[in-house]
Protein backbone atom coordinates (compact mmCIF):
# COMPACT_ATOMS: atom_id res chain seq x y z
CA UNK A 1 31.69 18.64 38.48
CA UNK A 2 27.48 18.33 38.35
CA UNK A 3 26.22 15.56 36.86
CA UNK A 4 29.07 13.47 35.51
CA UNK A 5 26.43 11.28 34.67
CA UNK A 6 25.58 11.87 31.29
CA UNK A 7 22.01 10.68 31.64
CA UNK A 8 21.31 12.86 34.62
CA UNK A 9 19.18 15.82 33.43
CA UNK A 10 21.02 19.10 34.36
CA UNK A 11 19.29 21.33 36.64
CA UNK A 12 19.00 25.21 36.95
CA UNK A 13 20.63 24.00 40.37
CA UNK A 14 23.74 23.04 38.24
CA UNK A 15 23.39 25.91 36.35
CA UNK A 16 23.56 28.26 39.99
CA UNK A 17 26.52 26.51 41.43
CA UNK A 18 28.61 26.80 38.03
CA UNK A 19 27.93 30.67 38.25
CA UNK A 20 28.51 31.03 41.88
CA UNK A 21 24.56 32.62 42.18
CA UNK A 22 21.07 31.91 43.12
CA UNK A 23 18.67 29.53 41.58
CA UNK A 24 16.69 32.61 41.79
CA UNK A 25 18.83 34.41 39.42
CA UNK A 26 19.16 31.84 36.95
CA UNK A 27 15.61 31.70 36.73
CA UNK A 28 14.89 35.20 36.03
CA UNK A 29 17.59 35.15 33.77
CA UNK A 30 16.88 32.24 31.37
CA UNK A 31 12.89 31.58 32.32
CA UNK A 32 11.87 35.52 32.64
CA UNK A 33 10.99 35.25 36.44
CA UNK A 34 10.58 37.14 39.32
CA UNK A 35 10.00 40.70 37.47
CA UNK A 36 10.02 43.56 39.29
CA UNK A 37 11.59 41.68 42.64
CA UNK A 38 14.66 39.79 41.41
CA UNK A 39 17.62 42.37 39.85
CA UNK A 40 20.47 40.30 38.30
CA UNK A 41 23.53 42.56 36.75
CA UNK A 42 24.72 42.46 33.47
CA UNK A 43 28.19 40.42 35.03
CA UNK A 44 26.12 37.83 36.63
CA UNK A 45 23.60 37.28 33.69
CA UNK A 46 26.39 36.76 31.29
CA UNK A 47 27.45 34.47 34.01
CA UNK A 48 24.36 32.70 33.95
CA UNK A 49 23.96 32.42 29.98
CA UNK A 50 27.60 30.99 30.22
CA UNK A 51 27.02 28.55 32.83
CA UNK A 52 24.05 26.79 30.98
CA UNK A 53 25.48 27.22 27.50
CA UNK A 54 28.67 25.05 28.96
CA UNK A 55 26.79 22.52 30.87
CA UNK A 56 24.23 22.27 27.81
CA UNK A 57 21.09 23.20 29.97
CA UNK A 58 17.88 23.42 28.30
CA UNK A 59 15.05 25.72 30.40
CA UNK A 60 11.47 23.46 31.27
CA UNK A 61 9.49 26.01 28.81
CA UNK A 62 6.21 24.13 30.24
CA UNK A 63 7.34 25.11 33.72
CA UNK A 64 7.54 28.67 32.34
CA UNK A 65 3.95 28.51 30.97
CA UNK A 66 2.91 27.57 34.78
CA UNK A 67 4.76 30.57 36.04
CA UNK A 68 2.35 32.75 33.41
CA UNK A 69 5.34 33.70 30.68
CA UNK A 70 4.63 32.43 27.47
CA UNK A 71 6.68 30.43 25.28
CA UNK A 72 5.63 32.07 21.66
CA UNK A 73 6.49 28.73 20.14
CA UNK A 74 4.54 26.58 17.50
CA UNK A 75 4.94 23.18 17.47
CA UNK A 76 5.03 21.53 13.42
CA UNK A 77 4.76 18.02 13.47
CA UNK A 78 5.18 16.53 9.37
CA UNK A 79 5.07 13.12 8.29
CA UNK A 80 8.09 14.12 5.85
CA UNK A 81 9.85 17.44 4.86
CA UNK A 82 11.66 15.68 2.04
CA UNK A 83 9.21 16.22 -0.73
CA UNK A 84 9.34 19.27 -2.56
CA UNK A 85 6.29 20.58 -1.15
CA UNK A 86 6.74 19.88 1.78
CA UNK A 87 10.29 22.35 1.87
CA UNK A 88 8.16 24.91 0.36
CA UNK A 89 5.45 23.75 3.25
CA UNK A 90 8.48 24.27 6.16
CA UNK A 91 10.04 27.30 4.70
CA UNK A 92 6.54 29.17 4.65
CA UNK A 93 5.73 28.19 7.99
CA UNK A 94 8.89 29.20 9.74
CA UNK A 95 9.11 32.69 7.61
CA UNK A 96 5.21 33.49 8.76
CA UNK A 97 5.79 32.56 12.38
CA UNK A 98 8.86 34.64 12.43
CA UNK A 99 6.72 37.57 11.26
CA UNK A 100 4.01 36.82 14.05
CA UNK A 101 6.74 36.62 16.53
CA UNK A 102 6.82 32.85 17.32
CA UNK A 103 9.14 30.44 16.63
CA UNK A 104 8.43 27.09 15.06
CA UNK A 105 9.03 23.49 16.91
CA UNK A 106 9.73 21.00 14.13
CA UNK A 107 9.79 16.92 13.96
CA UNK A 108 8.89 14.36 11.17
CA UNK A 109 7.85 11.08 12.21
CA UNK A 110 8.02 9.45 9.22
CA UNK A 111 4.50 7.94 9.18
CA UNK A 112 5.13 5.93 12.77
CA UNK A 113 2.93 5.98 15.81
CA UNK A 114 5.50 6.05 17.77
CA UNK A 115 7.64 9.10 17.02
CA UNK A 116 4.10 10.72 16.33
CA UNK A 117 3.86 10.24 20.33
CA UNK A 118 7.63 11.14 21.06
CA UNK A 119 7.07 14.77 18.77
CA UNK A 120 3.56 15.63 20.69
CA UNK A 121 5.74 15.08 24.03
CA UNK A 122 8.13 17.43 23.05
CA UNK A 123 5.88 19.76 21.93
CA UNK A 124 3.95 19.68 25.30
CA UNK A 125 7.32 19.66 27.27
CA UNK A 126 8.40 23.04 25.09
CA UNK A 127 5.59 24.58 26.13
CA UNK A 128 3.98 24.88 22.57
CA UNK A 129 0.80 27.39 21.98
CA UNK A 130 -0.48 25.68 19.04
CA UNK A 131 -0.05 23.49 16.50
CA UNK A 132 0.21 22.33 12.68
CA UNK A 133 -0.10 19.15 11.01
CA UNK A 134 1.27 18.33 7.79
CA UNK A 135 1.65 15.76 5.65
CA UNK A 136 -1.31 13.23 7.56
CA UNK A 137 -3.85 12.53 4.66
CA UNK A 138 -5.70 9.27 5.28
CA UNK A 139 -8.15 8.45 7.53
CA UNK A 140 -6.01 5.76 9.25
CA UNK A 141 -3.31 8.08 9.79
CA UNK A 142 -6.07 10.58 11.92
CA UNK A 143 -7.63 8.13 13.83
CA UNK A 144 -4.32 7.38 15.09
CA UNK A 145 -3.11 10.62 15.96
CA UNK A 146 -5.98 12.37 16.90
CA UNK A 147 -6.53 11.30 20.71
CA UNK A 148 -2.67 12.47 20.45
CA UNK A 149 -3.43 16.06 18.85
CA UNK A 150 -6.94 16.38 21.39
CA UNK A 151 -4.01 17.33 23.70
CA UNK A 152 -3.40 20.77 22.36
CA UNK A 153 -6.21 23.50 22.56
CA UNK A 154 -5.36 25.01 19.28
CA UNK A 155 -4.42 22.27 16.43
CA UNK A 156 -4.82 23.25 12.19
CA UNK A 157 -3.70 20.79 9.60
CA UNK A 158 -2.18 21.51 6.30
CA UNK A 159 -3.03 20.43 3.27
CA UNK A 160 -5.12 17.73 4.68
CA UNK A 161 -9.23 17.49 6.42
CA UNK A 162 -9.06 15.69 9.69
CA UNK A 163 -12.62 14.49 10.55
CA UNK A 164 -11.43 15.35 13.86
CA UNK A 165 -12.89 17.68 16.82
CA UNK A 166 -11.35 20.43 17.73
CA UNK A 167 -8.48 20.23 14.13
CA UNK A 168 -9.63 22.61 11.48
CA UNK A 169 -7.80 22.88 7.82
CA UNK A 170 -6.58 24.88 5.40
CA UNK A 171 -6.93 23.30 2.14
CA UNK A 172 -6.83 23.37 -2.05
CA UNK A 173 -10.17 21.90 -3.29
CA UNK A 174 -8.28 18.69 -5.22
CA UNK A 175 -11.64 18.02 -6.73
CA UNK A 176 -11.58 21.85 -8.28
CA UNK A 177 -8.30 21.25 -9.45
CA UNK A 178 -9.25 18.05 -11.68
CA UNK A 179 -12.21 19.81 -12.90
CA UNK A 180 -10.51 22.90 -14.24
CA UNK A 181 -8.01 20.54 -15.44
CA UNK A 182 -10.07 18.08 -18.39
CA UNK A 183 -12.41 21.53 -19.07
CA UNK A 184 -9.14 22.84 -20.50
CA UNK A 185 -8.17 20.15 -21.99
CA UNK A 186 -11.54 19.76 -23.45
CA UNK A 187 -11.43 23.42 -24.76
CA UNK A 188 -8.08 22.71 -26.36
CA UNK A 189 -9.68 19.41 -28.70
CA UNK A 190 -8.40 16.90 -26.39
CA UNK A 191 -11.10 14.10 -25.49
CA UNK A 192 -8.87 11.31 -24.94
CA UNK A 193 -7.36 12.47 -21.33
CA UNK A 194 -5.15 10.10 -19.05
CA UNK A 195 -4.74 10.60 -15.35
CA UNK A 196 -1.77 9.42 -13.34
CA UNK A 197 -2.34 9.37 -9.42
CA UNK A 198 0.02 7.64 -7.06
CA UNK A 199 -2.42 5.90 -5.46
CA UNK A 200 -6.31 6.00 -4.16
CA UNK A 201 -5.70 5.45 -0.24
CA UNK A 202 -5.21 9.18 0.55
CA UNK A 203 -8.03 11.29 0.43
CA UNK A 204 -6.71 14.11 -2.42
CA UNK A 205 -5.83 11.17 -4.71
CA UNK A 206 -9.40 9.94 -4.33
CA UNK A 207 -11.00 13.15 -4.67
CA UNK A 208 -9.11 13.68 -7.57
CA UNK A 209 -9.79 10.52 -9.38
CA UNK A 210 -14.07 11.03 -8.45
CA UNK A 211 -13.42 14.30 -10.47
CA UNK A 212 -12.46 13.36 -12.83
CA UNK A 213 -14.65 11.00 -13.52
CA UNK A 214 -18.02 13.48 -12.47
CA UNK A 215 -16.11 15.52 -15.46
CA UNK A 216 -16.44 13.01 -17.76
CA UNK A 217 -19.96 11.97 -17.14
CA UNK A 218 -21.36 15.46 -16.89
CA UNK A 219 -20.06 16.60 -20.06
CA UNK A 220 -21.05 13.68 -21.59
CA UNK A 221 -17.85 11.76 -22.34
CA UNK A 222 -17.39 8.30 -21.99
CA UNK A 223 -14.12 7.21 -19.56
CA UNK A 224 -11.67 4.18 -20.73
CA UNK A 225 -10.34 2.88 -17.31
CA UNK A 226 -7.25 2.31 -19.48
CA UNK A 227 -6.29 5.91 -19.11
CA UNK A 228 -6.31 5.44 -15.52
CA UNK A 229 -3.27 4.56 -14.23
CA UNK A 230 -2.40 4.27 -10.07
CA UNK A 231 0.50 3.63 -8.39
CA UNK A 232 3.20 6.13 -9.71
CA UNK A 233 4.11 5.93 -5.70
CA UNK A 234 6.25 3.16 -6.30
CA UNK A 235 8.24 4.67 -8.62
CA UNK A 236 11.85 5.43 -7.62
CA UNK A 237 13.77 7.44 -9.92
CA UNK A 238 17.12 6.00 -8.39
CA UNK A 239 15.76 2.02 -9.09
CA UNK A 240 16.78 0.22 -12.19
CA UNK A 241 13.30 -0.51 -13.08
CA UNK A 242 12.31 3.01 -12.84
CA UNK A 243 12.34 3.29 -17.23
CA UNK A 244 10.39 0.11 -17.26
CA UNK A 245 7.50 1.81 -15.24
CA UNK A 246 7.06 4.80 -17.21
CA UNK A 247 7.00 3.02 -20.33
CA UNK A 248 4.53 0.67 -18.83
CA UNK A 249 1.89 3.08 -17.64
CA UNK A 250 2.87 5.03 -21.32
CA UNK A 251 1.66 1.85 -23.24
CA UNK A 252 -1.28 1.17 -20.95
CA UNK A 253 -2.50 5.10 -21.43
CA UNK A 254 -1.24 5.87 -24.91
CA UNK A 255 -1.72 1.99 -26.25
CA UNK A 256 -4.84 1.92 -29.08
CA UNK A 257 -4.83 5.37 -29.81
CA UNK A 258 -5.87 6.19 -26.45
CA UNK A 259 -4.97 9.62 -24.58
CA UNK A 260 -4.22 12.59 -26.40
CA UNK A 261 -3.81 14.12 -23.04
CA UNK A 262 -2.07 13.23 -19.67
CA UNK A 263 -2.90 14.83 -16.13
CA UNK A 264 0.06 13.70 -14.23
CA UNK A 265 0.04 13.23 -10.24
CA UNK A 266 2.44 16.28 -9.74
CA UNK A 267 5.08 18.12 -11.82
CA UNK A 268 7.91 16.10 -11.55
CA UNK A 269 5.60 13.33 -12.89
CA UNK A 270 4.78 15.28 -15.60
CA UNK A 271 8.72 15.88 -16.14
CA UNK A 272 9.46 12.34 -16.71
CA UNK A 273 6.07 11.75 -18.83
CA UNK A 274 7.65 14.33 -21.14
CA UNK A 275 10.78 12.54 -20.94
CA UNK A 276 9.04 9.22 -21.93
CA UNK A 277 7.01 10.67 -24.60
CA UNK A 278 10.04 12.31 -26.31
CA UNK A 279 12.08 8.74 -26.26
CA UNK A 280 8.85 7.35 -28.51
CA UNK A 281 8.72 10.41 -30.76
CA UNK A 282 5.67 12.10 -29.55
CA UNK A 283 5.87 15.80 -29.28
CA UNK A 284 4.25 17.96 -26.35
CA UNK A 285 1.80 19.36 -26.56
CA UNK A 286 1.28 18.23 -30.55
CA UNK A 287 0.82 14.93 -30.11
CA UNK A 288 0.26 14.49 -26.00
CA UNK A 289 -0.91 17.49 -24.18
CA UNK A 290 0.55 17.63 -20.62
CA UNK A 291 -0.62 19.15 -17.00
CA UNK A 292 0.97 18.74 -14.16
CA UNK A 293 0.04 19.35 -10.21
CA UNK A 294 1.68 22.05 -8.03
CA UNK A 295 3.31 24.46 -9.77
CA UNK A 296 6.75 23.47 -8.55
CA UNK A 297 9.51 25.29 -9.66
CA UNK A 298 10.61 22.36 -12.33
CA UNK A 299 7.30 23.83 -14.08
CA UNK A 300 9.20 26.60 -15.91
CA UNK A 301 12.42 25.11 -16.72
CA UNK A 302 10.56 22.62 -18.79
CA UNK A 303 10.20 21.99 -22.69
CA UNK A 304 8.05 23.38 -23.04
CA UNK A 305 6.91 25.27 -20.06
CA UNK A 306 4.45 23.11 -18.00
CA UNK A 307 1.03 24.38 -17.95
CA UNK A 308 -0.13 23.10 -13.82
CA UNK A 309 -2.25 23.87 -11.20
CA UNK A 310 -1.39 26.15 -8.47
CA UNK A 311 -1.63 24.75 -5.15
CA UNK A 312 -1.18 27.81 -3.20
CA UNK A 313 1.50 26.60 -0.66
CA UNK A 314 2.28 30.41 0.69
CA UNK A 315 -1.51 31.36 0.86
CA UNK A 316 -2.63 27.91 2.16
CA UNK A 317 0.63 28.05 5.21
CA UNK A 318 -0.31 31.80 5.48
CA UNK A 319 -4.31 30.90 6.09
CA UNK A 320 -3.27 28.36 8.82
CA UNK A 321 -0.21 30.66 10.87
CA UNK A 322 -2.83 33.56 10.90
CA UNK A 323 -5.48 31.11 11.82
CA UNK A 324 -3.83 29.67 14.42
CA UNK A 325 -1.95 32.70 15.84
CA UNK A 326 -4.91 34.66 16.20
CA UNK A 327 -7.06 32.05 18.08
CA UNK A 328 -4.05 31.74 20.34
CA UNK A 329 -4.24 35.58 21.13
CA UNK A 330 -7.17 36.79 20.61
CA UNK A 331 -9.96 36.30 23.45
CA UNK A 332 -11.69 33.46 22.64
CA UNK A 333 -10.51 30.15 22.28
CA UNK A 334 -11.40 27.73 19.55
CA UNK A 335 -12.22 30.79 17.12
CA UNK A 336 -10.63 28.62 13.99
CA UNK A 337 -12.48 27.85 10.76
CA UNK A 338 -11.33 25.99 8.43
CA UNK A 339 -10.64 27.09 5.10
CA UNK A 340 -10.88 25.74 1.21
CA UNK A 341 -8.81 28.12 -1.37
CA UNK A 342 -9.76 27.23 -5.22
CA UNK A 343 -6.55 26.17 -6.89
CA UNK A 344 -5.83 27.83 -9.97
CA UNK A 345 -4.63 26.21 -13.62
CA UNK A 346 -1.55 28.02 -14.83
CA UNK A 347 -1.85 28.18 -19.23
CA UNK A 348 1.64 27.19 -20.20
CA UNK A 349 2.59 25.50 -23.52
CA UNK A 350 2.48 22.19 -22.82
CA UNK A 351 -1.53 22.14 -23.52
């Protein structure tokens, strides 16, 4: 029996002895070589596919990309797929690749170094063409894994704007989004407006807070930084203290007859804002108008129905598969551009 070591790597060797063939065969078989000089029948291929399938081989798709075949395969590498966004993020991405013919390579490192390193092995081992970054939004978080991305000739983040040679985007314009936002609010008699970010260290968040306050000062309103409340990232909605911070950032915006308005850091934020204004009386949008971020499903199942901003997810992930499956094809390399979409507010009745 091969390798009864369980930490010996299995080799198409292995593979040839358990189907009583060639290594030649079981190359051309599972790798695609040798066309045109090597004939296996149909008996000995299912041979073959049986062998490695039992002794749980795995082909070197980098080896294949040496031997000129092409491994179709984009490598994803996330911080997180738990977020809701970020499911919408992966299921986009795996349903445009699919269309494209490639396949999709996915890890999430959650926000360490070190499995960063581990998933751009794997990728490189696999033989990946290309790939896309999600999820990596501070500048701390590039300058680590740059040098590590500067190993792939074709590299397009999501969601996010490396300043990083050779990584283009696809984006939303955050700022856009803020803007369209308060004028809205403004048009509806609001001039009291909140915002709600979950903190200023990533660069959306800060983009989003400058906004708002360019808003402000070029329409001539003053800003209370009492309706500015950061740090809905600690909130936990399975932690006993999770009521205690929503009525705390509730008294610091709404305290002194400030906000009549709320721009909340996504739509499940704005979910339990409605929740807490309901539990002190206040109706939405009467009393406390309410947009949310994303357009999330949660949006319409609401009461009332969440007016939000559109982030795009399927045209953004679209942009960057097209983007980066055409510069992988087409003639010349390093053909990518990034790309900036305008979000777009969504009129519901909560404003």
């Amino acid at each position: 029996m091969p390798n009864s070591d369980t930490n010996t790597p299995v080799t198409m060797l292995d593979v040839a002895k358990r189907a009583h063939c060639s290594r030649a065969a079981v190359s051309h078989v599972l790798m695609g070589t040798g066309q045109g000089v090597i004939k296996v029948g149909k008996e000995t291929a299912a041979g073959i596919r049986r062998a490695a399938g039992e002794l749980k081989f795995h082909p070197n798709h980098a080896a294949r990309q040496l031997a000129g075949k092409r491994s179709r395969l984009l490598g994803v590498i996330a911080d997180d797929w738990s977020s809701a966004t970020g499911v919408r993020i992966f299921t986009w991405l795996e349903k445009n690749a699919a269309e494209r013919d490639y396949q999709v390579l996915t890890s999430q490192t959650g926000n360490d170094p070190r499995r960063f390193e581990r998933s751009v092995a794997t990728c490189l081992s696999r033989g990946v063409e290309g790939v896309v970054c999600v999820g990596y939004r501070s500048e701390e978080q590039w300058a680590e894994v740059g040098p590590l991305l500067a190993r792939f000739p074709h590299v397009v983040s999501v969601f996010a704007r490396p300043n990083i040679p050779g990584v283009e985007y696809v984006d939303i314009d955050a700022a856009e989004a803020t803007r369209q936002s308060v004028t809205h609010l403004l048009d509806r008699g609001r001039k009291r407006i909140g915002l709600l970010l979950e903190d200023l260290d990533l660069v959306p968040n800060r983009q989003r807070h400058e906004a708002f306050l360019q808003t402000h000062r070029e329409l001539g309103l003053p800003v209370d930084e009492k309706r500015i409340y950061v740090g809905t990232k600690d909130w936990y909605y399975d932690r006993p203290e999770f009521e205690q911070q929503i009525d705390g950032a509730l008294d610091r915006l709404l305290g002194e007859g400030r906000a009549d308005a709320l721009l909340a850091d996504d739509d499940y934020g704005a979910a339990v804002l409605i929740r807490g204004l309901s539990r002190r009386g206040l109706r939405v949008p009467e009393d406390v108008a309410v947009v949310g971020y994303g357009n999330h499903l949660v949006s319409h199942f609401l009461n009332p129905e969440l007016t939000t901003i559109d982030i795009r997810v399927q045209e953004v992930v679209y942009t960057a598969v097209a983007m980066l499956t055409e510069a992988i094809d087409g003639p010349e390399s390093g053909s990518m551009q990034s790309v900036t979409l305008r979000p777009e507010l969504l009129v519901r009745k909560s404003s």
